[in-house]
N, C-alpha and C. Protein backbone atom coordinates (compact mmCIF):
# COMPACT_ATOMS: atom_id res chain seq x y z
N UNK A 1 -48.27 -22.24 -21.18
CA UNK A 1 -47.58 -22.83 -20.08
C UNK A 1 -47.70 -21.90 -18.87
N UNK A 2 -48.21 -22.56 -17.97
CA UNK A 2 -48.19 -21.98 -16.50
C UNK A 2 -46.90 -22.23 -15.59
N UNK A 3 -46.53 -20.83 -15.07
CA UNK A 3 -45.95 -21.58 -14.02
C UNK A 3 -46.24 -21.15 -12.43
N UNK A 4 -46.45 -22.47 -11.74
CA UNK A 4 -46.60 -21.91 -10.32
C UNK A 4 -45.18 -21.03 -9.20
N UNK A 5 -45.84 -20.11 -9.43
CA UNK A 5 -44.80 -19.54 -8.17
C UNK A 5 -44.27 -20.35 -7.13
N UNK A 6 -45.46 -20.83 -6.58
CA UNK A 6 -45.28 -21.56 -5.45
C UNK A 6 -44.02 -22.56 -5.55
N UNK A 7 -44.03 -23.51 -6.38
CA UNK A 7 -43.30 -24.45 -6.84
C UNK A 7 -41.61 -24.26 -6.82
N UNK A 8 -41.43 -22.92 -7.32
CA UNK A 8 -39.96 -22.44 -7.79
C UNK A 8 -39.08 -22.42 -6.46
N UNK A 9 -38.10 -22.98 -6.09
CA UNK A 9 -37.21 -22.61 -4.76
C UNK A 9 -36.38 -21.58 -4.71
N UNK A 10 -37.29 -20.44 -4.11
CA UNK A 10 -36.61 -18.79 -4.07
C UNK A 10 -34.90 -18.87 -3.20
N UNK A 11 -35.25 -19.84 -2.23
CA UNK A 11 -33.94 -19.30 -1.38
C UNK A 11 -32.59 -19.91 -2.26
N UNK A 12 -32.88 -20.90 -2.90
CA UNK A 12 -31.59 -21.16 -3.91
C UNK A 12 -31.45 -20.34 -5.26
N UNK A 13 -32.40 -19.66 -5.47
CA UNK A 13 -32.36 -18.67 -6.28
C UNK A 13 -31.73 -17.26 -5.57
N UNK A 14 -32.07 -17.21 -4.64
CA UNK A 14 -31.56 -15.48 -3.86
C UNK A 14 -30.29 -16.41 -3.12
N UNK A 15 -29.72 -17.20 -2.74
CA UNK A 15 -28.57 -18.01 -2.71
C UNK A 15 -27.66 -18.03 -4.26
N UNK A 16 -27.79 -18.47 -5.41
CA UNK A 16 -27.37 -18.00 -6.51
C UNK A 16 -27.19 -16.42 -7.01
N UNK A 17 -27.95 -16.21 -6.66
CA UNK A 17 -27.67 -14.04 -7.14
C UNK A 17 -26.81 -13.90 -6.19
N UNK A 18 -26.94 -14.06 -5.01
CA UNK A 18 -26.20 -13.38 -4.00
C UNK A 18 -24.59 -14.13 -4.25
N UNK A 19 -24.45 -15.36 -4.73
CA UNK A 19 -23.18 -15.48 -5.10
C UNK A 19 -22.40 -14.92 -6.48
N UNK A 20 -23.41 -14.80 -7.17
CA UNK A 20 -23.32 -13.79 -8.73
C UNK A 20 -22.83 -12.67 -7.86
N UNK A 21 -23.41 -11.70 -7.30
CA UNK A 21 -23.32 -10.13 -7.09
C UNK A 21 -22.01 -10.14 -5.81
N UNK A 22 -22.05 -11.61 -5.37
CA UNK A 22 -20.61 -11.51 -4.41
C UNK A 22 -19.20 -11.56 -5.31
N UNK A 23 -19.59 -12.66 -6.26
CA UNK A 23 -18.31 -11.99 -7.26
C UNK A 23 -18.00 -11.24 -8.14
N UNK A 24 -19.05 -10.51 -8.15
CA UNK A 24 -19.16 -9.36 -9.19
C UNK A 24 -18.58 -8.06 -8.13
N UNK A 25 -18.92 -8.21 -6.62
CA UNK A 25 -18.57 -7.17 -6.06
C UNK A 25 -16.89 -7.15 -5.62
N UNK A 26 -16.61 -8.82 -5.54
CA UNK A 26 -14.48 -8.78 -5.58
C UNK A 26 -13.92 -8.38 -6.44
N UNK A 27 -14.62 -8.64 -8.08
CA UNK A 27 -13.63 -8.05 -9.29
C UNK A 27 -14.10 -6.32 -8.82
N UNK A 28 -15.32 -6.11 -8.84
CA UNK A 28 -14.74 -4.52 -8.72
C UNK A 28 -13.80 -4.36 -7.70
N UNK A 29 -13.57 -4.62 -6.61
CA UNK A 29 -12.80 -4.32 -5.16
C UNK A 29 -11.46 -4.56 -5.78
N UNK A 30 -11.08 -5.37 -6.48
CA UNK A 30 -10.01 -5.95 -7.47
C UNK A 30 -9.63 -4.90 -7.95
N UNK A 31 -10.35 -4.35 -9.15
CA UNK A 31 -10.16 -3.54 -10.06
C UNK A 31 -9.82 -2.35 -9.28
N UNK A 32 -10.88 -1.39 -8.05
CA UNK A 32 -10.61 -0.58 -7.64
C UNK A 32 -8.94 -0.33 -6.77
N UNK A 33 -9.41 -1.67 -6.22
CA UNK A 33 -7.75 -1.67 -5.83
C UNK A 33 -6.23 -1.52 -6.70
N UNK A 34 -6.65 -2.02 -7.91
CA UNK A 34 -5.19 -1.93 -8.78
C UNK A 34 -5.50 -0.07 -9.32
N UNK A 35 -6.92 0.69 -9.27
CA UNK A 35 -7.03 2.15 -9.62
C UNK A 35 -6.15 2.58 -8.78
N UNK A 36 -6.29 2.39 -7.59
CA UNK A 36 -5.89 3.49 -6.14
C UNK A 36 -4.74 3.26 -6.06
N UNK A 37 -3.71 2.20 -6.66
CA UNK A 37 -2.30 1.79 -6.71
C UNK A 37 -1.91 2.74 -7.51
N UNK A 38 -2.23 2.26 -8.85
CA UNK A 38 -2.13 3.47 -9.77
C UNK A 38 -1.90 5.14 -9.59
N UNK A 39 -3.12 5.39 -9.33
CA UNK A 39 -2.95 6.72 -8.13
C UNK A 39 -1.91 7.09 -7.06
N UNK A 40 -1.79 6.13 -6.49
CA UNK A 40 -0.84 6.55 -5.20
C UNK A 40 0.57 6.79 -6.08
N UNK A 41 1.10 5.38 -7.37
CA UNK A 41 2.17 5.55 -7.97
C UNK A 41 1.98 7.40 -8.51
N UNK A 42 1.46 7.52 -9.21
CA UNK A 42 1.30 8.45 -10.08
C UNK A 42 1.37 9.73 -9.13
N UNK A 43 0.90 10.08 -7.58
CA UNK A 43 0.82 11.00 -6.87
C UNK A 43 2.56 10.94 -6.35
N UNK A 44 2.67 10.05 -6.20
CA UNK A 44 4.21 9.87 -5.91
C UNK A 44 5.15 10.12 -6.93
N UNK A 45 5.19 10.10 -8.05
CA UNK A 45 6.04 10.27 -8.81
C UNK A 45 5.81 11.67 -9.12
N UNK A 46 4.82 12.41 -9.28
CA UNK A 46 4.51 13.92 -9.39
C UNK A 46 4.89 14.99 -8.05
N UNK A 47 5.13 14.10 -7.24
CA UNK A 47 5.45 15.13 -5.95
C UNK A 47 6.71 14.86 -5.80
N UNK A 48 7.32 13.81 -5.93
CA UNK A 48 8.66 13.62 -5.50
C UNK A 48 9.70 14.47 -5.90
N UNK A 49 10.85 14.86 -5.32
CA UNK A 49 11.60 15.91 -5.26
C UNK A 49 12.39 15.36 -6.45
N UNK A 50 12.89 16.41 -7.67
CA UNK A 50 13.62 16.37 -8.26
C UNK A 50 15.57 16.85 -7.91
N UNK A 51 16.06 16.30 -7.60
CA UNK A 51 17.26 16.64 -7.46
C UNK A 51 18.21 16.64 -8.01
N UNK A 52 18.54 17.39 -8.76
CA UNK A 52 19.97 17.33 -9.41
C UNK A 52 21.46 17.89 -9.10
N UNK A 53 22.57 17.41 -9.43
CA UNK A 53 23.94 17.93 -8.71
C UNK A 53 24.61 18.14 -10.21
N UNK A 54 25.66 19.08 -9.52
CA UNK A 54 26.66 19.74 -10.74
C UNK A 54 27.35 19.78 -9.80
N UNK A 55 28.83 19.93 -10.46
CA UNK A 55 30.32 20.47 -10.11
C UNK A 55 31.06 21.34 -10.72
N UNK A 56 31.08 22.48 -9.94
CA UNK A 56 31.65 23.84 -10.44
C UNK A 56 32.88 23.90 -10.04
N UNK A 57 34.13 24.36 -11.04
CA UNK A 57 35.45 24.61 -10.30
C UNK A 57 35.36 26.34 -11.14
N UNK A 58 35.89 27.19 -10.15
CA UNK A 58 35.72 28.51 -10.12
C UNK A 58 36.59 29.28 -9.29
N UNK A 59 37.98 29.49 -9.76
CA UNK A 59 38.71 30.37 -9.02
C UNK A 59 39.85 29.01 -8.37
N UNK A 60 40.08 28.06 -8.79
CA UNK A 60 40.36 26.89 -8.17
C UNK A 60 39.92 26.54 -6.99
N UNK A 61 38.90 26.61 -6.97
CA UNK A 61 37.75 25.89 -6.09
C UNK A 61 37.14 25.18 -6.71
N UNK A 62 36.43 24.08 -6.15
CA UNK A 62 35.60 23.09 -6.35
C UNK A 62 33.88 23.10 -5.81
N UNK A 63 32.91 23.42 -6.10
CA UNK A 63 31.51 23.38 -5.42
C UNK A 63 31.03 22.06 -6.22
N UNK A 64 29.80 21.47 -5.76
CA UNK A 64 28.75 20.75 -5.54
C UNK A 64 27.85 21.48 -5.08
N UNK A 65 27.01 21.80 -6.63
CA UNK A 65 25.58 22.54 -6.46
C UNK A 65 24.68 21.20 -6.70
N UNK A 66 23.77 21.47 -5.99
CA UNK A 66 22.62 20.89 -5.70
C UNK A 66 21.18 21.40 -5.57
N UNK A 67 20.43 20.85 -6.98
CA UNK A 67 19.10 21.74 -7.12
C UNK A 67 17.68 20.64 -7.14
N UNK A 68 16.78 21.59 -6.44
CA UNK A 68 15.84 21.09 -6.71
C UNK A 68 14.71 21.27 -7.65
N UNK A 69 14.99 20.37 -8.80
CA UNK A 69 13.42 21.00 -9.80
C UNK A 69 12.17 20.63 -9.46
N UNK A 70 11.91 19.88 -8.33
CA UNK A 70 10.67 19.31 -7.94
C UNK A 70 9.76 20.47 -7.60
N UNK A 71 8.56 20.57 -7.27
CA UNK A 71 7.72 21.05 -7.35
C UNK A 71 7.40 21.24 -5.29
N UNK A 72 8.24 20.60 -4.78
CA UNK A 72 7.90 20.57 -3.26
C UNK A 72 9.07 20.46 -2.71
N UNK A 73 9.40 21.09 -1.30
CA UNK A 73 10.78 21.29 -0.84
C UNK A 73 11.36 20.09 -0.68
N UNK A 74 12.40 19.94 -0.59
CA UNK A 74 13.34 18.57 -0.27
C UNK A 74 14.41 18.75 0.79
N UNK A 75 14.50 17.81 1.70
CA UNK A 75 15.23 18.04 3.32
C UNK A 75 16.18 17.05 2.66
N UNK A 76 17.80 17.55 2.77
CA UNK A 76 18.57 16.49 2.20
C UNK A 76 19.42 16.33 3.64
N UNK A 77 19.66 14.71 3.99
CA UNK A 77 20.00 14.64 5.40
C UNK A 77 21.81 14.32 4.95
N UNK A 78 22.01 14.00 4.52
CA UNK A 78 23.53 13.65 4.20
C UNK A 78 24.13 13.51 2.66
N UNK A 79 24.82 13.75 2.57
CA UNK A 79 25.95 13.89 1.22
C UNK A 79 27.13 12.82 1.38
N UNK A 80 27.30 12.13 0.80
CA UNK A 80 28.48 11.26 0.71
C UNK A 80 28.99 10.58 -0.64
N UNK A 81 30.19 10.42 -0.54
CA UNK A 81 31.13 10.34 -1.82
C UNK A 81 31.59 8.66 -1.65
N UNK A 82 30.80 7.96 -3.17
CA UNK A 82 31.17 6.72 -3.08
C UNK A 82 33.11 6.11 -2.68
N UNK A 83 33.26 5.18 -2.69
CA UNK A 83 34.49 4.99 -2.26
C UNK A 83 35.98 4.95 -3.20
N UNK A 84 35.46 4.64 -4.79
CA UNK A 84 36.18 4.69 -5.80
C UNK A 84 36.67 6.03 -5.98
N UNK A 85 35.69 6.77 -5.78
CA UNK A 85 35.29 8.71 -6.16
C UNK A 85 36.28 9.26 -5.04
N UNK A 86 36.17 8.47 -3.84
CA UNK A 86 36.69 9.27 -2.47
C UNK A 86 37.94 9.33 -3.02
N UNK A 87 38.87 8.10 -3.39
CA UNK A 87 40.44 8.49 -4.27
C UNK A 87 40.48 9.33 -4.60
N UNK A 88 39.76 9.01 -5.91
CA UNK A 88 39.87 9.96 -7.32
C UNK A 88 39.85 11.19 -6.43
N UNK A 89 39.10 11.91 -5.70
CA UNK A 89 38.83 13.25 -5.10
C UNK A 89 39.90 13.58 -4.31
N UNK A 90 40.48 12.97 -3.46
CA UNK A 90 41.58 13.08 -2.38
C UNK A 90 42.86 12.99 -3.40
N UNK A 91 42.90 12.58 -4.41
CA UNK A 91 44.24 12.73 -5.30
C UNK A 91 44.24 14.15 -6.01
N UNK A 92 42.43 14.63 -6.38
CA UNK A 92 42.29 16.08 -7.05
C UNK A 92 42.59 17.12 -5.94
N UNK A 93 42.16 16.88 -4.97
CA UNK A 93 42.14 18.29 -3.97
C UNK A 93 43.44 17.76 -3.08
N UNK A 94 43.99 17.15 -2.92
CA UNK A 94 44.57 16.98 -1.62
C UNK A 94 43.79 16.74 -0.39
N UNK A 95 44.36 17.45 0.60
CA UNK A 95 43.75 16.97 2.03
C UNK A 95 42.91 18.63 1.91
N UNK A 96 42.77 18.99 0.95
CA UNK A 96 41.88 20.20 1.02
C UNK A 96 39.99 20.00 1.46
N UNK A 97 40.01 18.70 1.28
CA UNK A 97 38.46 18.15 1.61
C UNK A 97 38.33 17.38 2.92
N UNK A 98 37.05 17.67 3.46
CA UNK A 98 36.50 16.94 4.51
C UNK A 98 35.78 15.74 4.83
N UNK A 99 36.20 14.57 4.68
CA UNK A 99 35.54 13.54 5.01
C UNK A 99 35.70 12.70 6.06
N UNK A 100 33.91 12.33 6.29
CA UNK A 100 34.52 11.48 8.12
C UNK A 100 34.67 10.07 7.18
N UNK A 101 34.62 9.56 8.61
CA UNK A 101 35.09 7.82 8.73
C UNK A 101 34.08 7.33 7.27
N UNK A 102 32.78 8.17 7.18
CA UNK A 102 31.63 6.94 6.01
C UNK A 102 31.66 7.52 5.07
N UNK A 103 32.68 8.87 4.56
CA UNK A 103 33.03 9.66 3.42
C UNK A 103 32.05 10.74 3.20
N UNK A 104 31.16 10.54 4.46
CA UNK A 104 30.13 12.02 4.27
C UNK A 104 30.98 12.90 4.29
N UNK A 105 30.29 14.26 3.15
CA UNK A 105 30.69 15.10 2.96
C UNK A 105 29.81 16.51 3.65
N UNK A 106 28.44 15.84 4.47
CA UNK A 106 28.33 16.86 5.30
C UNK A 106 26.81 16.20 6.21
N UNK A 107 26.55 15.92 7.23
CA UNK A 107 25.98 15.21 7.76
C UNK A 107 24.75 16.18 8.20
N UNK A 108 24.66 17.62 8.06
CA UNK A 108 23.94 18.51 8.73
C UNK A 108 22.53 18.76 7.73
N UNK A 109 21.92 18.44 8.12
CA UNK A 109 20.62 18.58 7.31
C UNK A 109 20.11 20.02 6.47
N UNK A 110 19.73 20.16 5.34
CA UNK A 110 19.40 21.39 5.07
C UNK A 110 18.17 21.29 3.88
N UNK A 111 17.15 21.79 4.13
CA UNK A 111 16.09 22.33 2.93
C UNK A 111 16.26 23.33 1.61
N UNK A 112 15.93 22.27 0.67
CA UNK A 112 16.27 22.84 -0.59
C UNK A 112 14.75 22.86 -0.84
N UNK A 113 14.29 24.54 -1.35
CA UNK A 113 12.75 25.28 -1.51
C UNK A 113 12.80 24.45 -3.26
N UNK A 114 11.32 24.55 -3.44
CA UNK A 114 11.13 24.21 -5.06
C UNK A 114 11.63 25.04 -5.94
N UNK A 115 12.70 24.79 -6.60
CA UNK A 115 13.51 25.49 -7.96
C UNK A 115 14.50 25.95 -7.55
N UNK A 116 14.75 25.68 -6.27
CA UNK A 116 15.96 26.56 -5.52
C UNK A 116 17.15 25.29 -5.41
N UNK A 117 18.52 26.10 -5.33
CA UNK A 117 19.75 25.41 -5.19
C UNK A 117 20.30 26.07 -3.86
N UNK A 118 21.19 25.15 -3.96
CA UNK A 118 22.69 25.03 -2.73
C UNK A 118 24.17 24.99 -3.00
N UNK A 119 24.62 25.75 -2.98
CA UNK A 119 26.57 25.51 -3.29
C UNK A 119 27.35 24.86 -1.81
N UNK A 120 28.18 23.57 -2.07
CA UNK A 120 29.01 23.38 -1.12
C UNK A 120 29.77 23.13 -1.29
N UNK A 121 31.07 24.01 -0.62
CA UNK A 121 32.15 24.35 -1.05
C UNK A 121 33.18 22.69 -0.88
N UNK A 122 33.68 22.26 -2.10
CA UNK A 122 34.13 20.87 -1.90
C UNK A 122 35.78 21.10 -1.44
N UNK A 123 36.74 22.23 -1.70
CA UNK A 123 37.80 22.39 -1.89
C UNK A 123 38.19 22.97 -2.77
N UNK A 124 40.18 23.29 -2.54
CA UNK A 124 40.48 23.68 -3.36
C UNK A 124 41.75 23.03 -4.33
N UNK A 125 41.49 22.51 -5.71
CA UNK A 125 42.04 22.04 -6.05
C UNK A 125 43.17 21.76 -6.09
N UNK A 126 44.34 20.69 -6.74
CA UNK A 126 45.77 20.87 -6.46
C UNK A 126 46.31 20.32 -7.41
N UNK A 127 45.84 21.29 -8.87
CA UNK A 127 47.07 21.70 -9.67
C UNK A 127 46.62 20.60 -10.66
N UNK A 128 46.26 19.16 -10.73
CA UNK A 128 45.96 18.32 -12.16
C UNK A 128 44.25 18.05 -12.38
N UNK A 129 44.16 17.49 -13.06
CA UNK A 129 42.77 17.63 -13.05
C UNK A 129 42.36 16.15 -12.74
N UNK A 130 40.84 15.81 -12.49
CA UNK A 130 40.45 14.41 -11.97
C UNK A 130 39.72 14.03 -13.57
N UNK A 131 40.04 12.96 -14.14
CA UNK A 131 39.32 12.29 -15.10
C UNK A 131 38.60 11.30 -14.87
N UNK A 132 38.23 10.82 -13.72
CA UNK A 132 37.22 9.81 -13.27
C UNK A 132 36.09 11.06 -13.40
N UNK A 133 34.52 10.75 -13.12
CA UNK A 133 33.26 10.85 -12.67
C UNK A 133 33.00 10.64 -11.32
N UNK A 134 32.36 11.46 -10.72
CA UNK A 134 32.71 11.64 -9.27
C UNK A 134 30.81 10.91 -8.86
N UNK A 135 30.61 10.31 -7.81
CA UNK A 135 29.36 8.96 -7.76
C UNK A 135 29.72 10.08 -5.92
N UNK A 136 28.21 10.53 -5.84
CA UNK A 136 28.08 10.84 -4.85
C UNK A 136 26.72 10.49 -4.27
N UNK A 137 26.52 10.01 -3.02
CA UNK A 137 25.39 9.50 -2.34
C UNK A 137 24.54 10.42 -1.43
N UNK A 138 23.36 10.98 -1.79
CA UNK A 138 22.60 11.93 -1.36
C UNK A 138 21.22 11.15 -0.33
N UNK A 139 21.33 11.89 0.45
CA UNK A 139 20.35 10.57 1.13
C UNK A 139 19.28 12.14 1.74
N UNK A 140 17.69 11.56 0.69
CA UNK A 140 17.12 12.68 1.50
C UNK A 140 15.49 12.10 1.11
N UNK A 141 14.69 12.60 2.27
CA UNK A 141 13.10 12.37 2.36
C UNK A 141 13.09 10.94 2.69
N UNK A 142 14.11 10.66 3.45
CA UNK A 142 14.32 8.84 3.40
C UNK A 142 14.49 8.26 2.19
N UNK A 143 15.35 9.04 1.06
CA UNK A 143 15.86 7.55 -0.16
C UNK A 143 17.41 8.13 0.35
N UNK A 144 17.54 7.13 -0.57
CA UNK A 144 18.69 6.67 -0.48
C UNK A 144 19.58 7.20 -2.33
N UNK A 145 20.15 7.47 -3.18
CA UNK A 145 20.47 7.73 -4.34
C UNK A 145 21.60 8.14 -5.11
N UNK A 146 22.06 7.01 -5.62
CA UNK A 146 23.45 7.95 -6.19
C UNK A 146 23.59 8.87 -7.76
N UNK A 147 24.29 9.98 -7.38
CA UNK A 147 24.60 10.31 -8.69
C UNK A 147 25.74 10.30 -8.80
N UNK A 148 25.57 10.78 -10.13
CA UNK A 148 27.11 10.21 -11.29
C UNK A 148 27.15 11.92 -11.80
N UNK A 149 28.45 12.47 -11.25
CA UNK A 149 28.60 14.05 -11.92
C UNK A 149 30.39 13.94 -12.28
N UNK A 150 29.98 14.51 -13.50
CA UNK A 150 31.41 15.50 -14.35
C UNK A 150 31.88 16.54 -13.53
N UNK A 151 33.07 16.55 -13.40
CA UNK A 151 33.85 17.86 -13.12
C UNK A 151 33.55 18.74 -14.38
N UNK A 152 32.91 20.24 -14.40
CA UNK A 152 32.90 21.30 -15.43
C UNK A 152 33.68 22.23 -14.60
N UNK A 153 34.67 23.04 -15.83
CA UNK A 153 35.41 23.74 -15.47
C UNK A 153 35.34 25.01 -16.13
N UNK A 154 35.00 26.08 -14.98
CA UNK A 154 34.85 27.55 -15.67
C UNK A 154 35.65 28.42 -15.80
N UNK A 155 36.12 28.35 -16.95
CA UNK A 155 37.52 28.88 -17.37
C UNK A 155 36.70 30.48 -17.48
């Protein structure tokens, strides 16, 4: 069997490949695109600042330490004490604590280095102890985040 070249219609043939290799080239663009998501998640979750809070009472004082285990500094822009907690707290310390009108507990910005902490002095207690869990709102690198901390007491 012969076949003539001539005969065969190339441009609907290079019209067919070229639509083969056009969708062969979206699933990769596809695929690459859900890689680089991946990536960006994964670069983000490895850099992001670890922050954790404790509550120290020491000498009948009250601190809120605040550490960073992350691996890169963290700028924390405000501290604030949910509204249930703000009671509970104003019944433990008295008027020994500072809160404005939105229950921030300190509006002044400060950098916490990688592995490094912060003590801020919350007050000084008055005499019973708080059995609620104290829900404080940390707002830093632009999130937003609440934690949930125990009063520990260092006898």
């Amino acid at each position: 069997m012969i076949i003539n070249l001539c005969s065969i219609d190339w441009v609907a043939i290079s019209a067919l490949a070229t639509a083969i290799m056009a969708v062969i080239t979206g699933a990769s663009l596809w695929q690459n695109r859900k890689q680089l998501d991946e990536l960006k998640r994964q670069w983000k979750e490895s850099t992001k600042p670890i922050v954790v809070l404790e509550t120290k009472i020491e000498n009948n004082t009250c601190y809120l330490k605040i550490s960073n285990l992350g691996i890169f500094s963290v700028m924390i822009d405000s501290i604030a004490i949910s509204e249930k907690s703000k009671e509970n707290l104003l019944s433990f310390y008295g008027d020994c604590i500072e809160l404005d009108e939105n229950n921030m507990i300190t509006h002044s910005n400060f950098v916490i280095s990688p592995k490094g902490n912060k003590c801020l002095e919350l007050g000084l207690i008055s005499g019973h102890r708080c059995s609620d869990e104290l829900t404080f709102i940390v707002n830093y690198n632009g999130e937003s985040l609440d934690y949930t901390v125990s009063l520990a007491i260092d006898e």
